[in-house]
C-alpha atoms as a PDB file:
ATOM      1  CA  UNK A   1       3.658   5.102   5.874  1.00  0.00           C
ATOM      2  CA  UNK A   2       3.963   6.490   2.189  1.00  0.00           C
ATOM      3  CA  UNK A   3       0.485   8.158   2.900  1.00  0.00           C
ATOM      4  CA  UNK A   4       2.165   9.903   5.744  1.00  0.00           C
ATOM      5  CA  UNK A   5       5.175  11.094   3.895  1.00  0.00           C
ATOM      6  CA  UNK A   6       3.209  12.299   0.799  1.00  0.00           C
ATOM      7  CA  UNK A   7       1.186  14.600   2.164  1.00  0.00           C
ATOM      8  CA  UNK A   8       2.001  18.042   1.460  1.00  0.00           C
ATOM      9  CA  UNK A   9       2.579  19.564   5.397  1.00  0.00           C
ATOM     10  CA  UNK A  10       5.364  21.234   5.356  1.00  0.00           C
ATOM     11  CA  UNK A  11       8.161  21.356   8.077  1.00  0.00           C
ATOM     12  CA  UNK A  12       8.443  18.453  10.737  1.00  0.00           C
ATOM     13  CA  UNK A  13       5.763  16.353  12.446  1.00  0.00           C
ATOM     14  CA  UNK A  14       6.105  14.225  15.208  1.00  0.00           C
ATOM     15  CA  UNK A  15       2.940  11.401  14.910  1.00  0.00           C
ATOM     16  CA  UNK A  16       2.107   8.396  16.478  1.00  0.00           C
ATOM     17  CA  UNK A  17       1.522   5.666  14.545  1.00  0.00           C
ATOM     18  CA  UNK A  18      -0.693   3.501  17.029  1.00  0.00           C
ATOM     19  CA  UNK A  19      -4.432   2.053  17.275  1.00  0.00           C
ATOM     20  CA  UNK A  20      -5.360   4.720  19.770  1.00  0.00           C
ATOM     21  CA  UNK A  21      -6.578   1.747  21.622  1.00  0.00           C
ATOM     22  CA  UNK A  22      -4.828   0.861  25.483  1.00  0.00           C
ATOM     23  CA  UNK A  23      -4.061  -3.137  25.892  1.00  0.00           C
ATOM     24  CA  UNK A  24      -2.315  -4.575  28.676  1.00  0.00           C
ATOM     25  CA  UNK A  25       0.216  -6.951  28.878  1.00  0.00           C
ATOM     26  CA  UNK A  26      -2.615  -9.397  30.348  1.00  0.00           C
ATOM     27  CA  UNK A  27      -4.597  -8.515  27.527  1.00  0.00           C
ATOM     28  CA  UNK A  28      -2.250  -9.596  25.236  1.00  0.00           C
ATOM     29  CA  UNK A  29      -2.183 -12.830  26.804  1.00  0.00           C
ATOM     30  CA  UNK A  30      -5.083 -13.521  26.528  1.00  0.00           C
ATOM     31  CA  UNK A  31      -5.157 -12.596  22.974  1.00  0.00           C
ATOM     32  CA  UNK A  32      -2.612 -15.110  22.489  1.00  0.00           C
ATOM     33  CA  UNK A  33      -4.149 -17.624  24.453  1.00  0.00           C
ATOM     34  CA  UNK A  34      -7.323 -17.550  22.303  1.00  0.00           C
ATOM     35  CA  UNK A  35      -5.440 -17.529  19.210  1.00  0.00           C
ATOM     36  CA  UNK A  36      -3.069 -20.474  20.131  1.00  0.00           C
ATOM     37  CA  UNK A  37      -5.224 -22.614  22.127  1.00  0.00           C
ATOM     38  CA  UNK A  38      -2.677 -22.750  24.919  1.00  0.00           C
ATOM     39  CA  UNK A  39      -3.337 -22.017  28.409  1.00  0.00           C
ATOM     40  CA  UNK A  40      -0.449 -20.042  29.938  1.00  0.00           C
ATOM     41  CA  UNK A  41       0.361 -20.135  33.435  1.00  0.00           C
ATOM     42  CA  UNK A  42       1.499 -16.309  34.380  1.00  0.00           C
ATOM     43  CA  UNK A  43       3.328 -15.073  37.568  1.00  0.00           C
ATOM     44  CA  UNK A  44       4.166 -11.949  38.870  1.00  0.00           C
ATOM     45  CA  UNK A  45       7.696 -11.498  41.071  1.00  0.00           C
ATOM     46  CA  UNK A  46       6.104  -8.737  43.132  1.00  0.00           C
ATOM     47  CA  UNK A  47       9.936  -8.112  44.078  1.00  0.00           C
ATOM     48  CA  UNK A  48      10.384  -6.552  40.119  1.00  0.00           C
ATOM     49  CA  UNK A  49       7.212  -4.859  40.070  1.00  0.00           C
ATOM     50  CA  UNK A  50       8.075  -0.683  40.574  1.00  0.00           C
ATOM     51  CA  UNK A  51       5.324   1.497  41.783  1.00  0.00           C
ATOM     52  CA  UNK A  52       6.489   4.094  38.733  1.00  0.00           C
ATOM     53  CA  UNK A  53       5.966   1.005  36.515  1.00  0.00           C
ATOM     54  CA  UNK A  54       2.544   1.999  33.741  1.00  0.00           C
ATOM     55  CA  UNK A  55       0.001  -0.172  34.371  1.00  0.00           C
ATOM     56  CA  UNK A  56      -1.688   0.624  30.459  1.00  0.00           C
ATOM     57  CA  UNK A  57      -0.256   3.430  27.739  1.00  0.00           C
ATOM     58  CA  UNK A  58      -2.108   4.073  24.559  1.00  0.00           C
ATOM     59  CA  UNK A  59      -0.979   6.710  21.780  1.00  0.00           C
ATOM     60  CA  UNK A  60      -3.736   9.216  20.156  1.00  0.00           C
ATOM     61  CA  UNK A  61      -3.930   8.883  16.867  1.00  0.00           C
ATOM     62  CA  UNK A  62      -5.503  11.867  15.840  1.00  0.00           C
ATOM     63  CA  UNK A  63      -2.830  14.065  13.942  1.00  0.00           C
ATOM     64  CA  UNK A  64      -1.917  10.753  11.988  1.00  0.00           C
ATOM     65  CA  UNK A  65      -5.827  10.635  10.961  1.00  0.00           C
ATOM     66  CA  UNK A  66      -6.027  14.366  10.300  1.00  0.00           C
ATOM     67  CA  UNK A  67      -2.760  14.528   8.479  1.00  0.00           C
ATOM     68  CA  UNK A  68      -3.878  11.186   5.975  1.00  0.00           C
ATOM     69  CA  UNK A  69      -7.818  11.654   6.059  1.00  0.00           C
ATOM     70  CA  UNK A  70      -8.087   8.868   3.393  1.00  0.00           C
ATOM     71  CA  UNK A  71      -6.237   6.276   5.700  1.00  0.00           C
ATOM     72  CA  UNK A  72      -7.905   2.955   6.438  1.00  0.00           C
ATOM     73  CA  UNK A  73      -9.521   2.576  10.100  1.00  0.00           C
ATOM     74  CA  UNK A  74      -5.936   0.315  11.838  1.00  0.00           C
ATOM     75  CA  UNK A  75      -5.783  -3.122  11.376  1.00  0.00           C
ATOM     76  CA  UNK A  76      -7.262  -4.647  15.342  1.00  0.00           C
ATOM     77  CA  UNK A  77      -4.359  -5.806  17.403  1.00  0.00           C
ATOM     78  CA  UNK A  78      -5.546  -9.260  17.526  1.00  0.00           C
ATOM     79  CA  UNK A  79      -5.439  -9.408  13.917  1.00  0.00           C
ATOM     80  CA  UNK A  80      -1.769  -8.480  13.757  1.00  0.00           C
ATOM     81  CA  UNK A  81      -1.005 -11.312  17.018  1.00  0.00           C
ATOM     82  CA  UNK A  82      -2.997 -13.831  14.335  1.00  0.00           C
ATOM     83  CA  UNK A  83      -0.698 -13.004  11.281  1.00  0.00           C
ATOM     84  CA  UNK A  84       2.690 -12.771  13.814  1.00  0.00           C
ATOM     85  CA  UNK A  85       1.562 -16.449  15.128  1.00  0.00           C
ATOM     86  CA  UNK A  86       0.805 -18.441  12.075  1.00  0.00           C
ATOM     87  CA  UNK A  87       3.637 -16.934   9.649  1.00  0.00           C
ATOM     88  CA  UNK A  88       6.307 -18.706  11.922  1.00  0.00           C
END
């Protein structure tokens, strides 16, 4: 973030600080599932699910990149799951 906010654009940006990288929910599961070595039982009350509902979203990350050309490739999402798990 303080690379962001140093560099010398001036004015207002709106940037979206995100992997650039689309995961479901079901990915993330299994994410979990192989870093907890649980096996999760998952069901789906068709009665909540909304046809408007997003099945995957992902944010472009190219004006953060562009603005901060010296910033570090983002950390993989698994990788952040790992350190959320095992620092509880």
């Amino acid at each position: 973030y303080t690379k962001l906010l140093s560099t010398s654009n001036q004015g207002l940006n709106t940037v979206n600080l995100c992997s650039g990288k689309s995961l479901s929910i079901r990915d993330i599961i299994e994410l979990l599932q192989q870093i907890t070595g649980h096996t999760l039982k998952v069901e789906t009350d068709s009665s909540l699910v909304r046809q408007a509902d997003i099945k995957r979203q992902y944010g472009d990350n190219q004006k953060l990149f562009s603005l901060t050309p010296k910033l570090l490739v983002p950390v993989e999402f698994k990788e952040t799951l790992k350190w959320m798990v095992h620092s509880t």
